[in-house]
Structures are given as structure tokens and as C-alpha cells.
Protein backbone atom coordinates (compact mmCIF):
# COMPACT_ATOMS: atom_id res chain seq x y z
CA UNK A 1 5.64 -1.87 -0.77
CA UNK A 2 7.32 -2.36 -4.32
CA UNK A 3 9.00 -5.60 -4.66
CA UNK A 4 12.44 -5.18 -4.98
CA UNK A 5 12.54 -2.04 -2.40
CA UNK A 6 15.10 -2.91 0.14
CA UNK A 7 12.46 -1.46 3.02
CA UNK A 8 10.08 -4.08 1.92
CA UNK A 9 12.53 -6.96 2.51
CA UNK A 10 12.99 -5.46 6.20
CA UNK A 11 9.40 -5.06 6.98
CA UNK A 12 9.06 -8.93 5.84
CA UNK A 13 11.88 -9.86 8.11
CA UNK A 14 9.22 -10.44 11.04
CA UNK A 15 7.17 -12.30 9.12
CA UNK A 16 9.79 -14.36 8.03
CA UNK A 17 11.07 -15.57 11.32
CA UNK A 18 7.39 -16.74 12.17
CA UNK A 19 6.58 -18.76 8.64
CA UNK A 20 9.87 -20.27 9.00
CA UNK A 21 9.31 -21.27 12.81
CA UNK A 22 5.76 -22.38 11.71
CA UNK A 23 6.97 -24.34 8.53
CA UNK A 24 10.09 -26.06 11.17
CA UNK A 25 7.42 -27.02 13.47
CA UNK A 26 4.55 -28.69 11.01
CA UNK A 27 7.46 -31.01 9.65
CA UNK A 28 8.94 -31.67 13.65
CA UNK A 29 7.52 -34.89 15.33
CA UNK A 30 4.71 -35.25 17.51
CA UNK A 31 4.89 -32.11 19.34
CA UNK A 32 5.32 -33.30 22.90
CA UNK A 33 6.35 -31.70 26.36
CA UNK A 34 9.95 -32.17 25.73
CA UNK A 35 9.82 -30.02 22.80
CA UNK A 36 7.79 -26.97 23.92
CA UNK A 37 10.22 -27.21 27.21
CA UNK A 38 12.83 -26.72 24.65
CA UNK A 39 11.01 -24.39 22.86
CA UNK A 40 10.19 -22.35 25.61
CA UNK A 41 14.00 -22.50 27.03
CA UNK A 42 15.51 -21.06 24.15
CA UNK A 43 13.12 -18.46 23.49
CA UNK A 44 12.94 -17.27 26.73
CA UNK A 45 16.87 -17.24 27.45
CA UNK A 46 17.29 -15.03 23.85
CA UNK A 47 14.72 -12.80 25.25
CA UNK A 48 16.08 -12.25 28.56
CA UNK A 49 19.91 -12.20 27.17
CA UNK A 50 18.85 -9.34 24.86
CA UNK A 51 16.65 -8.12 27.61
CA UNK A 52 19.54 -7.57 29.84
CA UNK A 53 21.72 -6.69 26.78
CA UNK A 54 19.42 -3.75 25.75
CA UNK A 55 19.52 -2.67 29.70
CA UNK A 56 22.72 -2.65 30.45
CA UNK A 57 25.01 -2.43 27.38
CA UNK A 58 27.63 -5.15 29.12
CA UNK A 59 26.17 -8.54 27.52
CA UNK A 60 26.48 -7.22 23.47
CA UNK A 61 27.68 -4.01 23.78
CA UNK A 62 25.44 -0.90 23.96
CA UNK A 63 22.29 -0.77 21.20
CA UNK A 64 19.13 -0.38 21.04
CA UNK A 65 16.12 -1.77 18.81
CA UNK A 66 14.19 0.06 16.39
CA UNK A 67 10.08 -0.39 16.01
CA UNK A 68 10.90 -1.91 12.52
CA UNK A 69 10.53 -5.67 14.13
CA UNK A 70 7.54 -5.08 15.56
CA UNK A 71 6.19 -5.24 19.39
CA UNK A 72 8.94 -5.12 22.18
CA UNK A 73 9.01 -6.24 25.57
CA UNK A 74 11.15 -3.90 27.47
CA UNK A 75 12.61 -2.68 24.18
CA UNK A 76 13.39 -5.99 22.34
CA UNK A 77 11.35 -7.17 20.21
CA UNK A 78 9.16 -10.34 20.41
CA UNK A 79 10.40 -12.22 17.15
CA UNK A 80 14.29 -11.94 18.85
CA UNK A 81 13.17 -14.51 21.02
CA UNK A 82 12.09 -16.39 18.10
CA UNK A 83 14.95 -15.74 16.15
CA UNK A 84 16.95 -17.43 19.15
CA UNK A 85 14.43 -20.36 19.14
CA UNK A 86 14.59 -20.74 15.30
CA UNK A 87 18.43 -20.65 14.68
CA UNK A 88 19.25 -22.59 17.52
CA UNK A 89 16.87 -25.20 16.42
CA UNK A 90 18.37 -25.41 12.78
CA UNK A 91 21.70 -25.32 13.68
CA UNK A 92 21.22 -28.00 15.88
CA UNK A 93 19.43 -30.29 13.31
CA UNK A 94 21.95 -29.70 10.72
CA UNK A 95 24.68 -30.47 13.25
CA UNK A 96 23.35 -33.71 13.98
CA UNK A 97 23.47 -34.36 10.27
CA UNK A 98 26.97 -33.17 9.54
CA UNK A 99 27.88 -34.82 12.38
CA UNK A 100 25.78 -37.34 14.09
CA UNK A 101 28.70 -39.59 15.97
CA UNK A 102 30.84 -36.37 17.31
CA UNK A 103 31.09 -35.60 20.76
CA UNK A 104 28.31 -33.74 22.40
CA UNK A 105 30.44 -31.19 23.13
CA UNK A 106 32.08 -30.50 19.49
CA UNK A 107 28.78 -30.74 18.60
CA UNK A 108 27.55 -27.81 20.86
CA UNK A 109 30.41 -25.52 19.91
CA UNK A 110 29.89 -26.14 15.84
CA UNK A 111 26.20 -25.07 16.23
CA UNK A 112 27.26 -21.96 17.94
CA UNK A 113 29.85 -20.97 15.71
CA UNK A 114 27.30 -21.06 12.90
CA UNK A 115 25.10 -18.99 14.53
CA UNK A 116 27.97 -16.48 15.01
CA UNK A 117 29.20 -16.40 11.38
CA UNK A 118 25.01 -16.17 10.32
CA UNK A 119 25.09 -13.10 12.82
CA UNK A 120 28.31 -11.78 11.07
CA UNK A 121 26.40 -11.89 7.68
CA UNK A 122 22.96 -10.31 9.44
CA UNK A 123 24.42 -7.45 10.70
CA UNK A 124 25.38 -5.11 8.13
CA UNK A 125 22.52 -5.75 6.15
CA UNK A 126 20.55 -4.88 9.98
CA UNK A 127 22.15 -1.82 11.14
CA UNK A 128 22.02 -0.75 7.31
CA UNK A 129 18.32 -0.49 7.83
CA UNK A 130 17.98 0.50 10.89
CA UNK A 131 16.55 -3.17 12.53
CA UNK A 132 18.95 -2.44 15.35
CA UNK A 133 21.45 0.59 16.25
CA UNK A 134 24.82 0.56 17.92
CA UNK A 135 25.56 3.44 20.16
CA UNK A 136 29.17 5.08 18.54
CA UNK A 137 29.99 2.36 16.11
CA UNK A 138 28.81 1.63 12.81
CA UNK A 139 28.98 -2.28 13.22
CA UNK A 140 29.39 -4.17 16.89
CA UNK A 141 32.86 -4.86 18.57
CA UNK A 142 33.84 -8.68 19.23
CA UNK A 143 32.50 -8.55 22.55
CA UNK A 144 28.86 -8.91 20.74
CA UNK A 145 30.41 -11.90 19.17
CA UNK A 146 31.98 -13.73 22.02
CA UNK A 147 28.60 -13.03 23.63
CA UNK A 148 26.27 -14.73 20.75
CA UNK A 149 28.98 -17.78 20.47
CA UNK A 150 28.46 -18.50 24.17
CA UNK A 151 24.88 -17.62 24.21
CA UNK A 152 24.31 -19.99 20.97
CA UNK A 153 26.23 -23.00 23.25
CA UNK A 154 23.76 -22.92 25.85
CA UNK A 155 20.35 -22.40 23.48
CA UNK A 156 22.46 -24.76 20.74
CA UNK A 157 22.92 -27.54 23.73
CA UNK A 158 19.32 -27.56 24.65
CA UNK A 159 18.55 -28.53 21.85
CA UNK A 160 20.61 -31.39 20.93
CA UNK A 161 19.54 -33.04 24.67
CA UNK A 162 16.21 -32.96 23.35
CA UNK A 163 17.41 -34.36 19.99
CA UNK A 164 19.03 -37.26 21.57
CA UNK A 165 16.61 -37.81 24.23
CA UNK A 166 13.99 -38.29 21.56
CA UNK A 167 16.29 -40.51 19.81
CA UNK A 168 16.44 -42.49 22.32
CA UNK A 169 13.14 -42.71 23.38
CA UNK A 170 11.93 -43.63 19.75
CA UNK A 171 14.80 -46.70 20.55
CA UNK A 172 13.25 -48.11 23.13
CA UNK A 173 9.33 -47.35 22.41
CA UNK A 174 9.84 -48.97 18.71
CA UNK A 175 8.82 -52.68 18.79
CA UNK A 176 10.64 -53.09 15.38
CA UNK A 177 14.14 -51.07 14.93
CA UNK A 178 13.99 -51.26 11.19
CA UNK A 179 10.72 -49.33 11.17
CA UNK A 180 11.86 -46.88 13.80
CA UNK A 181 15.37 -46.29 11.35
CA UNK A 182 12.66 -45.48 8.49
CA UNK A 183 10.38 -43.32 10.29
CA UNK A 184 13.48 -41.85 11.94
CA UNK A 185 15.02 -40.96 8.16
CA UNK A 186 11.37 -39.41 6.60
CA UNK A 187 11.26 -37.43 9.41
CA UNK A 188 15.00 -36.40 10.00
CA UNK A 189 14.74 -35.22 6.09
CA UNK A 190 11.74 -33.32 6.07
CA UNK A 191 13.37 -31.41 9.37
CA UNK A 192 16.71 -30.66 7.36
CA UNK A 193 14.93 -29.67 4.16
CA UNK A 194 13.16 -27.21 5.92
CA UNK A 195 16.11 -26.27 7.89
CA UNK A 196 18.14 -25.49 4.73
CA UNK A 197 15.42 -23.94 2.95
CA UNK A 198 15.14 -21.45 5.65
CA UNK A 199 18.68 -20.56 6.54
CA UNK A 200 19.27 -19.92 2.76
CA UNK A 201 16.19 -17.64 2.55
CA UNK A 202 17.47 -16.22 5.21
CA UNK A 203 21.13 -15.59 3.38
CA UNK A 204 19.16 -14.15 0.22
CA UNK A 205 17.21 -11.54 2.09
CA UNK A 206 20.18 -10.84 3.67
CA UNK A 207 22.48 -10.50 0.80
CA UNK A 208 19.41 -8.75 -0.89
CA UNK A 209 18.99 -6.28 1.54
CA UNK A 210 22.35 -5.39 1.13
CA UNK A 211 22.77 -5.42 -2.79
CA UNK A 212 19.96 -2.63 -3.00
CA UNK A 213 21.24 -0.51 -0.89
């Protein structure tokens, strides 16, 4: 694999998803049951949408995966569910930074917007190579859209009620609250440095994929 071959960026996109989900989760507090019910929610629903997606053809539109991601389960692959878990997760910690005091609502619907406009960027640069394939069209219709925007609420709002529900739990567990605000703050940063870090790796590949070809 030659660096700078646009094949080689898609055979690292695998391996991507899992540092980055690896790296998110070795900055995230104390992993407790909370957070790998979360975890497991939001992987699990982007498996089974896709699952029923890849069936069917009436959730996305009809496509089908290629073997370039790797091992599938009932032909999609493994690291779709962590793609789910992963974007949902960032978008949801950067949403809480850009805007911590919004409604939870407005809050839900941002995070799933971004993970439509990411998709927007992801799929030429997918189909291109062949990650994924669209039966009669080059690109998907905006059903495939309207179907990731409402998707991304539900993984997007999972999220954020485990955000807040750990927030709230540090609140009242803390015996001093200007202790609590600075652990709060390390650890809020760490989570959005990695968060950035990753979605903008995941823009260059992207845009690199595409700028070789």
C-alpha cells in the first residue's frame, strides 16, 4: 500500500473508526454502566437501521456494502455500527459545547444535522471507491438523508441524556462544586480535543480520497 494511493486511504477507513472510538473512550470518564448502555444503544440501533436498510431498500434507499470495510453481519459491516456510535458521540459533545444552555431539543436536532452534512461530504468520496453501492444512481436520493437526520436524533439524543445525567450526578456526588467545575473542564476538554481531532481526520481522508481520484 503506497502512501498517497487513494485505495490505501479506504482500506485504513476501518481502522480509523476503531483508533478514533478507542482514543474518544481513553479520554471519556470513568467508564460506567450508563455509558456502555449508551454505547451499546447507539451501536446497536445503526446496526439494525442499516440492517433493515440493506434488507429492504425502504429505510436509505436500495444499496448494498462492499467487503472493503471488513466483516458484515447480514451484509453490513461491523465498524457501521461503530461509525453510528462514534459520530453520534462527537456530535453530541461538541453540541454541548457550542451550546450548553439550549433546549434539549435544539440540541438534538443540531447534532443530527451535522451528522447529515458529514454524510453529505462521506459519500462521494464512498461510492467513489466502492465502500458502499447504490442500486441505479450514482449518489443517494434525499430519502437517505431524511433517514440519517432522523436516525442521528434518536442515536444524537441518547447521548446527550447520558451527558446530562452524568452532569448531574457529578453535582450532587461532589462534596466541593468548585472542584467538580475543574474536574468537569479537564475532562470536558480532553473529550472535545479528541472529538475535533477526529472529525477533521475524518474530513482530510475524505477530501483526500477524493482529490486522488
Amino acid at each position: 500500500m503506497a502512501l498517497g494511493d487513494p485505495i490505501g486511504l479506504v482500506l485504513l477507513t476501518p481502522a480509523h473508526l476503531c483508533i478514533t472510538t478507542f482514543m474518544l473512550f481513553s479520554v471519556h470518564p470513568p467508564l460506567n454502566r450508563e455509558f456502555y448502555k449508551a454505547a451499546f444503544l447507539t451501536f446497536m440501533f445503526g446496526m439494525f437501521i442499516e440492517i433493515i436498510g440493506v434488507r429492504t431498500g425502504n429505510i436509505f434507499g436500495a444499496y448494498h456494502y462492499t467487503s472493503l470495510l471488513g466483516p458484515r453481519i447480514l451484509g453490513v459491516p461491523i465498524v457501521i455500527g461503530t461509525n453510528w456510535l462514534l459520530l453520534s458521540y462527537c456530535f453530541s459533545a461538541l453540541v454541548l459545547w457550542l451550546r450548553p444552555s439550549s433546549r434539549f431539543l435544539y440540541q438534538v436536532v443540531l447534532g443530527a444535522v451535522c451528522m447529515v452534512l458529514l454524510d453529505v461530504i462521506i459519500e462521494p468520496f464512498a461510492v467513489h471507491y466502492g465502500l458502499w453501492i447504490w442500486k441505479g444512481r450514482v449518489l443517494p436520493s434525499i430519502v437517505n438523508y431524511i433517514a440519517w437526520f432522523f436516525g442521528g436524533c434518536i442515536v444524537t439524543s441518547i447521548w446527550l441524556r447520558f451527558w446530562k445525567r452524568t452532569a448531574k450526578e457529578q453535582i450532587l456526588s461532589s462534596k466541593s462544586a468548585e472542584i467538580d467545575g475543574n474536574v468537569d473542564s479537564i475532562v470536558n476538554n480532553d473529550i472535545l480535543l479528541v472529538t475535533i481531532l477526529s472529525l477533521v481526520l475524518f474530513f482530510v481522508l475524505s477530501l483526500a480520497g477524493i482529490m486522488l481520484g
